[in-house]
C-alpha atoms as a PDB file:
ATOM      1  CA  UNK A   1       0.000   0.000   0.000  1.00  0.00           C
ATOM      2  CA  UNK A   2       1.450   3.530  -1.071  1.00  0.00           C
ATOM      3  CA  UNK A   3       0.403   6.165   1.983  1.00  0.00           C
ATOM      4  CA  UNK A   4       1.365   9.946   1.900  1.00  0.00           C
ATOM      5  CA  UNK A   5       0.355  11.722   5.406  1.00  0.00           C
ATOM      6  CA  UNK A   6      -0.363  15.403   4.308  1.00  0.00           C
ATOM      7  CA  UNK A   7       1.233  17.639   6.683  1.00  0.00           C
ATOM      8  CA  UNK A   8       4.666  18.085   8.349  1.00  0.00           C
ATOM      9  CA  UNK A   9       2.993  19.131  12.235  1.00  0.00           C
ATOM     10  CA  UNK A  10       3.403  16.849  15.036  1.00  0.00           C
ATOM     11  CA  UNK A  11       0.667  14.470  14.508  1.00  0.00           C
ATOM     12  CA  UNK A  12       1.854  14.130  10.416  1.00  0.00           C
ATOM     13  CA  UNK A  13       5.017  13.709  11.475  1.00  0.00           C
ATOM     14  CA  UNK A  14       3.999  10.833  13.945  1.00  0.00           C
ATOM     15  CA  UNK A  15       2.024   8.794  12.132  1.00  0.00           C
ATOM     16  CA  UNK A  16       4.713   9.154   9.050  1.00  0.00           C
ATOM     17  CA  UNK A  17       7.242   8.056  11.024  1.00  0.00           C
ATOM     18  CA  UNK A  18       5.109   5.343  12.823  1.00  0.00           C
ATOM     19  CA  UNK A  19       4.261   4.136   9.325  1.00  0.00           C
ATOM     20  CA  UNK A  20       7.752   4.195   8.078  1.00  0.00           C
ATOM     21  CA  UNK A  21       8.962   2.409  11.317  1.00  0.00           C
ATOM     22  CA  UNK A  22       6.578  -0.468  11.821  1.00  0.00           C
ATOM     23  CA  UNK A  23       5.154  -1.246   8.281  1.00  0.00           C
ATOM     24  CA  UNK A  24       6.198  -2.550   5.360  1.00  0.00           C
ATOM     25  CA  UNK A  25       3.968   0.082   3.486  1.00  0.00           C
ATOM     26  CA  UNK A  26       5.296   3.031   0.917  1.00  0.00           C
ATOM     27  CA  UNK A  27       5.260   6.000   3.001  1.00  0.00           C
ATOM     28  CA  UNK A  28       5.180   9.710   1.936  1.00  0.00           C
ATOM     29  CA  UNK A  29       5.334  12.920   3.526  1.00  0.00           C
ATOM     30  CA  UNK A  30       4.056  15.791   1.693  1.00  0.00           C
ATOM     31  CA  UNK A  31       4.865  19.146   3.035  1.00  0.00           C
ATOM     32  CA  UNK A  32       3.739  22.740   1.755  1.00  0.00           C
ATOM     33  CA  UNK A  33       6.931  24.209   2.342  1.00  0.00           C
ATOM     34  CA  UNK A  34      10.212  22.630  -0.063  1.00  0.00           C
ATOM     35  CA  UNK A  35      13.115  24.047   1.897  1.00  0.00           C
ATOM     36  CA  UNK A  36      11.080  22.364   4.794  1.00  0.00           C
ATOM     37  CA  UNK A  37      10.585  19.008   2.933  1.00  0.00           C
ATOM     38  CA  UNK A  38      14.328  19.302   2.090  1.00  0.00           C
ATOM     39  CA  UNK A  39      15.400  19.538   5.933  1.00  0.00           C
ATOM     40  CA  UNK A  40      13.042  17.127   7.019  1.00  0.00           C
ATOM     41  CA  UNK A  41      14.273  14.625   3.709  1.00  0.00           C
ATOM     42  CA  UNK A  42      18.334  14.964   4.605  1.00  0.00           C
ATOM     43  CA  UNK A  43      17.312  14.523   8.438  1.00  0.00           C
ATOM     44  CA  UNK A  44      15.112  12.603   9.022  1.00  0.00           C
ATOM     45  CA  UNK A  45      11.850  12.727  11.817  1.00  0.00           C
ATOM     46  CA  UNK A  46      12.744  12.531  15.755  1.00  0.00           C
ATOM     47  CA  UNK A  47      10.623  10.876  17.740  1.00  0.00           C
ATOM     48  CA  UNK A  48      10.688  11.656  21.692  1.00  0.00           C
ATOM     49  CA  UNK A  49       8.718  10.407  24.188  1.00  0.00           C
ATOM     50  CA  UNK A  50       5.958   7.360  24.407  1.00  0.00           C
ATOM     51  CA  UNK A  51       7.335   5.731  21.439  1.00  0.00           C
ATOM     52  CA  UNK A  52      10.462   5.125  22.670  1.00  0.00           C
ATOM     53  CA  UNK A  53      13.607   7.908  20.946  1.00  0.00           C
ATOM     54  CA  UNK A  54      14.884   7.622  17.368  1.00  0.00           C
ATOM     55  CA  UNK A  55      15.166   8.809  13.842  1.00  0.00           C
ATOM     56  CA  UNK A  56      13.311   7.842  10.940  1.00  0.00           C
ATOM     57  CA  UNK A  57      14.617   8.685   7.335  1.00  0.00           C
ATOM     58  CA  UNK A  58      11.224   8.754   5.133  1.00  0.00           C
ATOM     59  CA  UNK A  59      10.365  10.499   1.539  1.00  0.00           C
ATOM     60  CA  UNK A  60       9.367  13.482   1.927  1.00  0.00           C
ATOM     61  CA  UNK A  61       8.232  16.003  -0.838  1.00  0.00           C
ATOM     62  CA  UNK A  62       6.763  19.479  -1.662  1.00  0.00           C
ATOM     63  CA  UNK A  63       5.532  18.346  -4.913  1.00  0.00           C
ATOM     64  CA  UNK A  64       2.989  15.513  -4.927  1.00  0.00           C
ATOM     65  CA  UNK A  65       3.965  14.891  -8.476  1.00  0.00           C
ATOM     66  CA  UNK A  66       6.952  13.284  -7.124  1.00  0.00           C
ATOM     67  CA  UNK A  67       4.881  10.640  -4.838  1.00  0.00           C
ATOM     68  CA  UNK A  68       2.464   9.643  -8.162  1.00  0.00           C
ATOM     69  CA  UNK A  69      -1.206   8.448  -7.238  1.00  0.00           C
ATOM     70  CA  UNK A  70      -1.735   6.518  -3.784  1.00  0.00           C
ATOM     71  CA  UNK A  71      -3.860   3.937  -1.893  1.00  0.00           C
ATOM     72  CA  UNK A  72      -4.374   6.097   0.825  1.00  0.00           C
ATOM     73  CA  UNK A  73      -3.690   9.859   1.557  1.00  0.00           C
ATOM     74  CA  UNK A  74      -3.967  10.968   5.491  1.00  0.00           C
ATOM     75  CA  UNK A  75      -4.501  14.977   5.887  1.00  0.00           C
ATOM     76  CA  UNK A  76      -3.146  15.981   9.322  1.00  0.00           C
ATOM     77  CA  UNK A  77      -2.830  19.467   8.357  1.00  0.00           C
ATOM     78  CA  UNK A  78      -4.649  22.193   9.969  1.00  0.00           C
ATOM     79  CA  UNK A  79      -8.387  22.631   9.560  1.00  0.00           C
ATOM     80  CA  UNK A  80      -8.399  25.970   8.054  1.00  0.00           C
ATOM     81  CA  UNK A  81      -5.797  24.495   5.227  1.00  0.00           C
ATOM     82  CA  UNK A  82      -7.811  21.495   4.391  1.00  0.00           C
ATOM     83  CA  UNK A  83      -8.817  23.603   1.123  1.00  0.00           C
ATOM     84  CA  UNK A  84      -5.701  23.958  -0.060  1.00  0.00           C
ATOM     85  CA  UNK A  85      -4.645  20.472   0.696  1.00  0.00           C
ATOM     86  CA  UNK A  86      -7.534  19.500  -1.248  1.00  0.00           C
ATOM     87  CA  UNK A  87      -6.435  21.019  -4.041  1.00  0.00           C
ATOM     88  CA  UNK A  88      -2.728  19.654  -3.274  1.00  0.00           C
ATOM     89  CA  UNK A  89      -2.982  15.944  -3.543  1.00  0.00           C
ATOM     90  CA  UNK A  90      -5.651  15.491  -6.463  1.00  0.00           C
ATOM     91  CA  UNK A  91      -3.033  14.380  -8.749  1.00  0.00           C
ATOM     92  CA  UNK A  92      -1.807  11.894  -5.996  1.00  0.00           C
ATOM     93  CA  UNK A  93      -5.668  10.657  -5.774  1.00  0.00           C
ATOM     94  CA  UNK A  94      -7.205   7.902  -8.272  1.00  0.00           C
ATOM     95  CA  UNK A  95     -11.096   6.527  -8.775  1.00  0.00           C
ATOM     96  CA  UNK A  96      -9.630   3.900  -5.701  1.00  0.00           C
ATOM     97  CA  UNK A  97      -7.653   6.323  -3.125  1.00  0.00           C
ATOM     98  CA  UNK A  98      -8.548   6.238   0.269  1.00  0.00           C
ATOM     99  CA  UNK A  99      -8.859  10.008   1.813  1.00  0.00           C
ATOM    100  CA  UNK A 100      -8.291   9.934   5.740  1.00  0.00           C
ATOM    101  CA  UNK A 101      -8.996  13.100   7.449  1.00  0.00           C
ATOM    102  CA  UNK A 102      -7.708  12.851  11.238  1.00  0.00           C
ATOM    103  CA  UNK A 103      -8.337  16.348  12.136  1.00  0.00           C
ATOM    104  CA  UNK A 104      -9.062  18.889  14.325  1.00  0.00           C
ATOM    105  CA  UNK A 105     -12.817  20.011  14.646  1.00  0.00           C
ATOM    106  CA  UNK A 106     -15.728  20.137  12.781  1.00  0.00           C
ATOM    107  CA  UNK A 107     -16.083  20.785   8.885  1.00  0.00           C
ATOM    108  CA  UNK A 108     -13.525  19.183   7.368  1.00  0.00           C
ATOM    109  CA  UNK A 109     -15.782  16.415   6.028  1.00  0.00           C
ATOM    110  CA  UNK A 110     -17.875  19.016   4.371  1.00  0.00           C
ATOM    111  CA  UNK A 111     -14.713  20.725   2.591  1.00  0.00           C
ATOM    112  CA  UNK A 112     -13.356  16.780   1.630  1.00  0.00           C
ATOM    113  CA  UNK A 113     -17.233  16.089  -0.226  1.00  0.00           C
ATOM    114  CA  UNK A 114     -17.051  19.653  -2.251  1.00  0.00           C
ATOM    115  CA  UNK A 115     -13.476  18.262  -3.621  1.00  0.00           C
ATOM    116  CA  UNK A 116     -13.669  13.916  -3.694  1.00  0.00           C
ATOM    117  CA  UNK A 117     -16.353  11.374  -4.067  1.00  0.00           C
ATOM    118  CA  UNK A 118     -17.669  11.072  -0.342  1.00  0.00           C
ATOM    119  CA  UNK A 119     -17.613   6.892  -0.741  1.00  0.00           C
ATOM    120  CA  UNK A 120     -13.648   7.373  -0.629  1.00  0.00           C
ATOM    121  CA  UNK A 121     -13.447   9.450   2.309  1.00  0.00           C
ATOM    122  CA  UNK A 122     -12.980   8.242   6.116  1.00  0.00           C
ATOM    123  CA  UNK A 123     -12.663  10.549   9.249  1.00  0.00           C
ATOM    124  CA  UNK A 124     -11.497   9.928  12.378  1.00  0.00           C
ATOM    125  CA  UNK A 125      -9.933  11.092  15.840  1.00  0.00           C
ATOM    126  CA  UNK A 126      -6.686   9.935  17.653  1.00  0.00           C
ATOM    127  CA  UNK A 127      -6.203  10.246  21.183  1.00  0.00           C
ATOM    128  CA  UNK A 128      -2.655  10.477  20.398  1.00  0.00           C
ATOM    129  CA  UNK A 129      -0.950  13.076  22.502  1.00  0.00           C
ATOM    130  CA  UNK A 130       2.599  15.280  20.114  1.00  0.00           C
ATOM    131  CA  UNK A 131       4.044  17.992  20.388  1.00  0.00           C
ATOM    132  CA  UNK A 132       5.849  19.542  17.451  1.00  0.00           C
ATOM    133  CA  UNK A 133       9.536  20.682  18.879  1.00  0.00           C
ATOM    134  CA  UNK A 134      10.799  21.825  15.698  1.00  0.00           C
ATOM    135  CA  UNK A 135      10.605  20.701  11.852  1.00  0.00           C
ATOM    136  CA  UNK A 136      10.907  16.931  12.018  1.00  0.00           C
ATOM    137  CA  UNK A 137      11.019  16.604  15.644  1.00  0.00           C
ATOM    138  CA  UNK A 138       8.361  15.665  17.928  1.00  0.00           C
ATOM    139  CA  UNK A 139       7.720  14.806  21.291  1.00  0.00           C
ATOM    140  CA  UNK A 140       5.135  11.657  21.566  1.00  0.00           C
ATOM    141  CA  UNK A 141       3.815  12.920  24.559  1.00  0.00           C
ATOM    142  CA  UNK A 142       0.737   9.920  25.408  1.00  0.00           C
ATOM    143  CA  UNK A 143      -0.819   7.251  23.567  1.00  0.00           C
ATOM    144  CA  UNK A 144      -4.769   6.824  23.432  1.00  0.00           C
ATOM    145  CA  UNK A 145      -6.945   4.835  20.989  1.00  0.00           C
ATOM    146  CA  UNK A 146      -7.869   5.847  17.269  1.00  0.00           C
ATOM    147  CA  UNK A 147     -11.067   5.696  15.487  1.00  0.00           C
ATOM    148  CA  UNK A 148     -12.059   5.862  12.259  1.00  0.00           C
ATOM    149  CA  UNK A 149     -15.214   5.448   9.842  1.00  0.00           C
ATOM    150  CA  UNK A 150     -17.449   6.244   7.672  1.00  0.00           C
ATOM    151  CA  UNK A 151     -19.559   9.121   7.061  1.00  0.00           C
ATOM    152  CA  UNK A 152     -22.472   6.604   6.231  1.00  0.00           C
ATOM    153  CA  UNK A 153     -21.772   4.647   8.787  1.00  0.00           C
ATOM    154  CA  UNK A 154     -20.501   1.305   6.646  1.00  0.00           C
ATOM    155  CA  UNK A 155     -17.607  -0.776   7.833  1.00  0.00           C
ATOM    156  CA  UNK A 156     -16.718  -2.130   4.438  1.00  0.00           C
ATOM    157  CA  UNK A 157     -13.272  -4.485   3.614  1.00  0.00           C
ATOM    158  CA  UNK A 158     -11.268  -1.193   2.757  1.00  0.00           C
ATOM    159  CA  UNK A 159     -11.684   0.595   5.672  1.00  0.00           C
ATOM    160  CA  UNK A 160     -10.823  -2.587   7.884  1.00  0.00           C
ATOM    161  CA  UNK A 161      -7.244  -2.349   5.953  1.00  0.00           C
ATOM    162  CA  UNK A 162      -6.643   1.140   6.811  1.00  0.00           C
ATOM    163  CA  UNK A 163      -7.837   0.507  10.762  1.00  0.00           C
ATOM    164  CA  UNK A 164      -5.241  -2.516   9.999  1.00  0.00           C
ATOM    165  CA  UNK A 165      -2.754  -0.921   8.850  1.00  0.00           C
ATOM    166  CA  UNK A 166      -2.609   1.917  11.612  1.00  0.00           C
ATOM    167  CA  UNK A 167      -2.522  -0.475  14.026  1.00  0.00           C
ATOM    168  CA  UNK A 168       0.537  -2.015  13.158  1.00  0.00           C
ATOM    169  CA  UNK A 169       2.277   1.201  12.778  1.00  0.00           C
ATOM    170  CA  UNK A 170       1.390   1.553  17.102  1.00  0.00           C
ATOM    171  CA  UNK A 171      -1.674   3.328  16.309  1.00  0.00           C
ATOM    172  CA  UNK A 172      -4.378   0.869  17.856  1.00  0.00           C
ATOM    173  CA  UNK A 173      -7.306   1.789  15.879  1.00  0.00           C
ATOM    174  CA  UNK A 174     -11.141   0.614  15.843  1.00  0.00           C
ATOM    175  CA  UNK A 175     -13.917   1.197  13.756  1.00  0.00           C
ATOM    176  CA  UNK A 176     -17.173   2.914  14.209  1.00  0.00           C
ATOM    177  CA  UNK A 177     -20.270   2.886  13.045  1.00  0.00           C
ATOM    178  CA  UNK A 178     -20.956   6.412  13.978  1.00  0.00           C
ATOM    179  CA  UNK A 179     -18.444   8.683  13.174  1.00  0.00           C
ATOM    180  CA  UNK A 180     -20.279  11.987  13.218  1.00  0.00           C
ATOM    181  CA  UNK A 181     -20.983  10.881  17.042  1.00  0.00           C
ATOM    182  CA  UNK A 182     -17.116  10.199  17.681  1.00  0.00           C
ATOM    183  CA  UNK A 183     -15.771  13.468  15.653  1.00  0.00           C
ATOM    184  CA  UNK A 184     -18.458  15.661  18.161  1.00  0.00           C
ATOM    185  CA  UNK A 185     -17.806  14.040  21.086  1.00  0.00           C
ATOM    186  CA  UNK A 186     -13.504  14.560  20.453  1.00  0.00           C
ATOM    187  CA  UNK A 187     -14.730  18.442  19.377  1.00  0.00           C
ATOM    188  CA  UNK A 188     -16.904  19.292  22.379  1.00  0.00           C
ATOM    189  CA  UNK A 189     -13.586  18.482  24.577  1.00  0.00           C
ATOM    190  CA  UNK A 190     -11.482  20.936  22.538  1.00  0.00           C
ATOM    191  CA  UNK A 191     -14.478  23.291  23.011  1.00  0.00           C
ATOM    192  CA  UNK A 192     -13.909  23.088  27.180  1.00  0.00           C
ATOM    193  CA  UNK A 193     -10.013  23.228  26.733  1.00  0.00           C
ATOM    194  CA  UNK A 194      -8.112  24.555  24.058  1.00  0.00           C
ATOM    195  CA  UNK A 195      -9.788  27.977  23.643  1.00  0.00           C
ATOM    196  CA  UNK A 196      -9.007  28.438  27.649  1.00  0.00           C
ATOM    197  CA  UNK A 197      -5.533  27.288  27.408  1.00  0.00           C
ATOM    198  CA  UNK A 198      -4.608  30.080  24.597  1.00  0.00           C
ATOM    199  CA  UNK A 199      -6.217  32.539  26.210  1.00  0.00           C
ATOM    200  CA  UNK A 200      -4.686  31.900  29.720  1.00  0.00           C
ATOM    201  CA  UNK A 201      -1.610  30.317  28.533  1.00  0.00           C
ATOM    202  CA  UNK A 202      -2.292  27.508  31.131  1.00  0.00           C
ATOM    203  CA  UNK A 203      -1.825  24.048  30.604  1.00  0.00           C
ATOM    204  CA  UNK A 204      -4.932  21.744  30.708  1.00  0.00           C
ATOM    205  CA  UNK A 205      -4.869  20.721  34.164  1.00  0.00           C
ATOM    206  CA  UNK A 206      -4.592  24.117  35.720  1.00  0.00           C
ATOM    207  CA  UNK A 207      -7.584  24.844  33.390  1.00  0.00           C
ATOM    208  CA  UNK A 208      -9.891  23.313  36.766  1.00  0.00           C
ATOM    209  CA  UNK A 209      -7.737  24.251  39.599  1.00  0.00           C
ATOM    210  CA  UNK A 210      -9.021  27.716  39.236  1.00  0.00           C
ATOM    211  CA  UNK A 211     -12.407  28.602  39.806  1.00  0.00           C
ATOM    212  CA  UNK A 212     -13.135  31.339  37.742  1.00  0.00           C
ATOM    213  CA  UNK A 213     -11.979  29.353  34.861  1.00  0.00           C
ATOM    214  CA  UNK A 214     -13.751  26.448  35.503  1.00  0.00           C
ATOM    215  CA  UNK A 215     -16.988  27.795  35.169  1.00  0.00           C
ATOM    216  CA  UNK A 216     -15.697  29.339  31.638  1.00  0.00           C
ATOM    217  CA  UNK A 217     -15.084  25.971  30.458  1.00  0.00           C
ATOM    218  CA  UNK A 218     -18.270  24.536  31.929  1.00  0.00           C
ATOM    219  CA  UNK A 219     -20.063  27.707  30.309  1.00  0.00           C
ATOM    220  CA  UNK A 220     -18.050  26.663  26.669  1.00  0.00           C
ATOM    221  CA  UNK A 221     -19.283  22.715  26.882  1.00  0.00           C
ATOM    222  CA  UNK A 222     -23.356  23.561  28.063  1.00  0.00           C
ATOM    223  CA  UNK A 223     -22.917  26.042  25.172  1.00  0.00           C
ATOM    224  CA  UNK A 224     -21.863  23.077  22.958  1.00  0.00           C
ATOM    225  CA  UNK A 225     -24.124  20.291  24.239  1.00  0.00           C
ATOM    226  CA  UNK A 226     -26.907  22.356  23.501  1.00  0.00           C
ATOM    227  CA  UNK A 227     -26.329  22.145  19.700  1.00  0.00           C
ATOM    228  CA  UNK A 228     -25.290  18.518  19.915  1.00  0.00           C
ATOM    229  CA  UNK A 229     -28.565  17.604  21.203  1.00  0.00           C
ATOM    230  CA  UNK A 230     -30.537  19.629  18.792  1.00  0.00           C
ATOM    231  CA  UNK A 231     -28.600  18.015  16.357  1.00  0.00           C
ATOM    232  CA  UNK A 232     -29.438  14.650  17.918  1.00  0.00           C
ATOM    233  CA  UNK A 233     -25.778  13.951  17.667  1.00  0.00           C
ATOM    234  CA  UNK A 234     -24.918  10.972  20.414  1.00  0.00           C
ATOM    235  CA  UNK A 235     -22.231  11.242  22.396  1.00  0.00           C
ATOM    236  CA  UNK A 236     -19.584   9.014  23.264  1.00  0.00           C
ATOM    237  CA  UNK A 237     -20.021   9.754  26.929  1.00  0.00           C
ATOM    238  CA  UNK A 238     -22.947  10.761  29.132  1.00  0.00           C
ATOM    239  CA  UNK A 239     -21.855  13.464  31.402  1.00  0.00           C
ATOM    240  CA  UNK A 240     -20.180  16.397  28.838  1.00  0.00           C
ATOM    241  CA  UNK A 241     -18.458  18.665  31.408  1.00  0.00           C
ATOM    242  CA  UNK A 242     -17.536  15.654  33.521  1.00  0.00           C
ATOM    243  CA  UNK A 243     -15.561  13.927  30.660  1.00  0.00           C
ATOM    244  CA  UNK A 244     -13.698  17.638  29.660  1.00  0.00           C
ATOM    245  CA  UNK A 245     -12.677  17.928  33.275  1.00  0.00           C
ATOM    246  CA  UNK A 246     -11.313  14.169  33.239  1.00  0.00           C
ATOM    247  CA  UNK A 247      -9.287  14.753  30.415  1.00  0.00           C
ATOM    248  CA  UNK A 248      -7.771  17.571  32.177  1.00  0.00           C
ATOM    249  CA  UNK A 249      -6.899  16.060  34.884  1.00  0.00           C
ATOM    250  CA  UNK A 250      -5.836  12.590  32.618  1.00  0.00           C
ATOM    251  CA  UNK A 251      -3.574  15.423  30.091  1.00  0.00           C
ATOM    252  CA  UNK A 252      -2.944  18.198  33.441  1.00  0.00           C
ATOM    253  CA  UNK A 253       0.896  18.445  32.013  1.00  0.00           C
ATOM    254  CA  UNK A 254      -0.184  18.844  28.157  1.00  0.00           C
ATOM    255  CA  UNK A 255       0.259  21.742  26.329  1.00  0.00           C
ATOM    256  CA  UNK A 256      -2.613  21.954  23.507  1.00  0.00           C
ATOM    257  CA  UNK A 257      -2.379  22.402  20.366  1.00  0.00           C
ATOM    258  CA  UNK A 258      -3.774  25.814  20.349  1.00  0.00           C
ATOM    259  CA  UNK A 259      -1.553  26.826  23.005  1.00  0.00           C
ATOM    260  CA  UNK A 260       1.023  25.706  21.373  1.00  0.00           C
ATOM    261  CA  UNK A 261       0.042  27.820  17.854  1.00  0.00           C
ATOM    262  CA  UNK A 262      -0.631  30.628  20.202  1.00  0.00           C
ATOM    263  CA  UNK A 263       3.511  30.707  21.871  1.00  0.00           C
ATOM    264  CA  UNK A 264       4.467  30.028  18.255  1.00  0.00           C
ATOM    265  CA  UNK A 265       2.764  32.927  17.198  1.00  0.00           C
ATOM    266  CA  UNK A 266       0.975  30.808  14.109  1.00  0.00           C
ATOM    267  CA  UNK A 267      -2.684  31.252  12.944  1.00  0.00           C
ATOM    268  CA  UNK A 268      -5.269  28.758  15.711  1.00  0.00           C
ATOM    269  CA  UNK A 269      -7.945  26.388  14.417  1.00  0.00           C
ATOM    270  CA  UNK A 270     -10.348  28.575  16.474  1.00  0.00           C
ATOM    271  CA  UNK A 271     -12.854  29.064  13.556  1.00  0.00           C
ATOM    272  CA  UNK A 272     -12.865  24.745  13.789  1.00  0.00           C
ATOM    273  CA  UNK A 273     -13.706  24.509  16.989  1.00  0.00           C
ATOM    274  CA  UNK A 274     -15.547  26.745  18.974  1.00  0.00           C
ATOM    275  CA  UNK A 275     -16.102  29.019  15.905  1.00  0.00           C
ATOM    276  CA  UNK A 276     -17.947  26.111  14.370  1.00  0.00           C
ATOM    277  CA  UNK A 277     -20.353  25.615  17.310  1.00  0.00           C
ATOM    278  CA  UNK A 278     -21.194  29.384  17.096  1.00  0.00           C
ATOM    279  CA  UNK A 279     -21.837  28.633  13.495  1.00  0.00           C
ATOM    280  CA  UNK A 280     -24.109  25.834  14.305  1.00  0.00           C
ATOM    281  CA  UNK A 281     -26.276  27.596  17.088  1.00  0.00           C
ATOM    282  CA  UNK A 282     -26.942  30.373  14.797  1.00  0.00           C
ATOM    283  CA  UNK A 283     -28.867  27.814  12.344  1.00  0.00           C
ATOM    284  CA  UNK A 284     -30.336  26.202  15.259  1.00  0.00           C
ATOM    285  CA  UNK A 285     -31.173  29.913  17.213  1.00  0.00           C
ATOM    286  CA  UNK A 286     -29.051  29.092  19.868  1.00  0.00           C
ATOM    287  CA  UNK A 287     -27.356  31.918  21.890  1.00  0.00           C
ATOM    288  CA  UNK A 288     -23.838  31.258  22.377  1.00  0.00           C
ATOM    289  CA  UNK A 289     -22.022  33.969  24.546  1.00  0.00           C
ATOM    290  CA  UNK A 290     -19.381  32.554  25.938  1.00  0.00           C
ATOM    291  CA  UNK A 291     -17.846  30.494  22.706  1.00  0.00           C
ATOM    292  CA  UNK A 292     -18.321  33.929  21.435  1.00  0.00           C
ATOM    293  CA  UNK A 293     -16.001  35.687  23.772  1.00  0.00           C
ATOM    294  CA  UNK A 294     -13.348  32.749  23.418  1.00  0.00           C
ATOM    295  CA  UNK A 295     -13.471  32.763  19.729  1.00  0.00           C
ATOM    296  CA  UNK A 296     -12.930  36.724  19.767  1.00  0.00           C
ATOM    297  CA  UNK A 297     -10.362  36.554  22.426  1.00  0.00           C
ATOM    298  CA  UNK A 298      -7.981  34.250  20.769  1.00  0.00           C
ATOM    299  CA  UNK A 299      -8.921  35.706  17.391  1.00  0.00           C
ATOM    300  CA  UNK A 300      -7.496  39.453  18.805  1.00  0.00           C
ATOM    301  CA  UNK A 301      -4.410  36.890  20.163  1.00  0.00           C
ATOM    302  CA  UNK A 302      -3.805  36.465  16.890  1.00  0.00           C
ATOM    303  CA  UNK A 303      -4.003  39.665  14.861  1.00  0.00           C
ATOM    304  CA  UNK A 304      -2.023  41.030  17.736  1.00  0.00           C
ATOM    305  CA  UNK A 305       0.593  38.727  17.209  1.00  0.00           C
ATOM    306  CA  UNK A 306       2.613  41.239  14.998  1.00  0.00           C
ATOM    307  CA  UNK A 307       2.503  43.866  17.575  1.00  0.00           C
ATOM    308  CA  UNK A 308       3.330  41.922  19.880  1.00  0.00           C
ATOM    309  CA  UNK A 309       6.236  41.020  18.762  1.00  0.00           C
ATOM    310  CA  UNK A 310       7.172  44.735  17.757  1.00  0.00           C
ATOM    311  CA  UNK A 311       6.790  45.845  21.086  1.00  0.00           C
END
């Protein structure tokens, strides 16, 4: 099987290496950037952490003419560049390609049916915990499980291989019948937590050991549920604010990935997250004030970012 993970961040990096490592797949890296592809290429990926320490030479490429048409292409780039990743990798994609979408928030679905047949495209969410150190270098910081599936719901023979094939590379990956349920359930925790963490620069535990905070995330999630069960989206869990403030306390130590984008000074996936429950309320007439004041909070974070650094 010929794979090319889309995007160079920590989780692309991970999984490409993981791949690479553990399988006796083709694996490709395709990277926006060349003189980034061309680092990563000479170097190699670095692996710290809960995977054990090491290097793993891979192919790596800024021009998906290079890698030629694939079995299976996994985006891991950012939500709000899963346009222009579209548009990247349709001359790697054939009638037969597999598209696996494994990211952040909620949308990215919708953006993958506009561009590719929606019978070739699976979703999914890892519980995979990385950090992205520097190009090619990340820090594995926790393993968790993976699950993928189907937009309709089918568990056909080609989506067994791909839950296969992630396994083997250390990814231990199940299907689901329900993916829509799975991809809300991952987002409404990223609803509770990552917004706060930018905003206060905390990491997720501390998020609950102050007060005043707490009852910001608890505001974010009853926000969230709301929508969900309009929706009639079922959860994965039964009590919402008690499962955000688990993972909290399970990832205190973690920095999140919009935390991290915020002390890197790069652009968040805010408008994936709790931008897209605002954007769901409104359809629904649901009043959303306080994923309103995160969303604008982090959103002035970032346009301030070149002032900031100005003094």
């Amino acid at each position: 099987m010929k794979i090319a993970v889309v995007g160079p961040g920590a989780l692309g990096c991970l999984i490409a290496a993981s791949l690479k490592g553990r399988t006796k797949e083709e694996i490709w890296l395709l990277d926006e950037f060349p003189e980034r592809a061309k680092k990563i290429a000479r170097d190699g990926i670095k692996v710290d952490g809960a995977s054990g320490t090491g290097v793993t030479r891979i192919d790596v490429t800024a021009n998906a003419r290079d890698i030629g048409q694939c079995d299976l292409v996994i985006l891991c780039v950012k939500s709000y560049s899963t346009e222009e990743a579209c548009k990247a990798i349709k001359g790697i994609v054939s009638e037969k390609t597999g598209i696996l979408t494994l990211q952040n928030g909620i949308g990215n679905i919708q953006i993958l049916n506009d561009h590719f047949c929606p019978d070739r495209i699976m979703a999914g969410v890892t519980n995979h915990g990385s950090t992205l150190i520097g190009a090619g270098h990340v820090k594995h910081a926790g393993k968790g499980e993976t699950t993928i599936g189907r937009a309709d719901g089918r568990v056909l023979g080609a989506i067994r291989d791909v839950a296969g094939v992630l396994t083997r590379a250390g990814f231990e990956t199940r299907v689901s019948k329900d993916i829509d349920s799975v991809i809300w359930s991952k987002a409404l925790i990223n609803v509770g937590i990552n917004a706060l963490t930018a905003v206060t620069r905390l990491r997720n535990g501390a998020l609950i050991e102050h007060e005043e905070c707490r009852q910001v995330l608890r505001g974010a999630v009853q926000e969230a549920v709301k929508v969900v069960k309009r929706k009639r989206v079922k959860l994965s869990y039964d009590d919402p604010i008690q499962k955000v403030e688990s993972v909290c306390r399970a990832t205190a130590s973690n920095v999140s990935s919009m935390l991290q984008d915020v002390l890197n000074k790069q652009r968040t996936e805010i408008d994936f997250i709790n931008g897209a429950i605002i954007r769901h309320a409104r359809a629904l007439n649901i009043a959303t004030p306080v994923n309103e004041v995160l969303t604008n909070l982090v959103k002035t974070i970032e346009s301030s970012y070149e002032k900031e650094a100005r003094g």
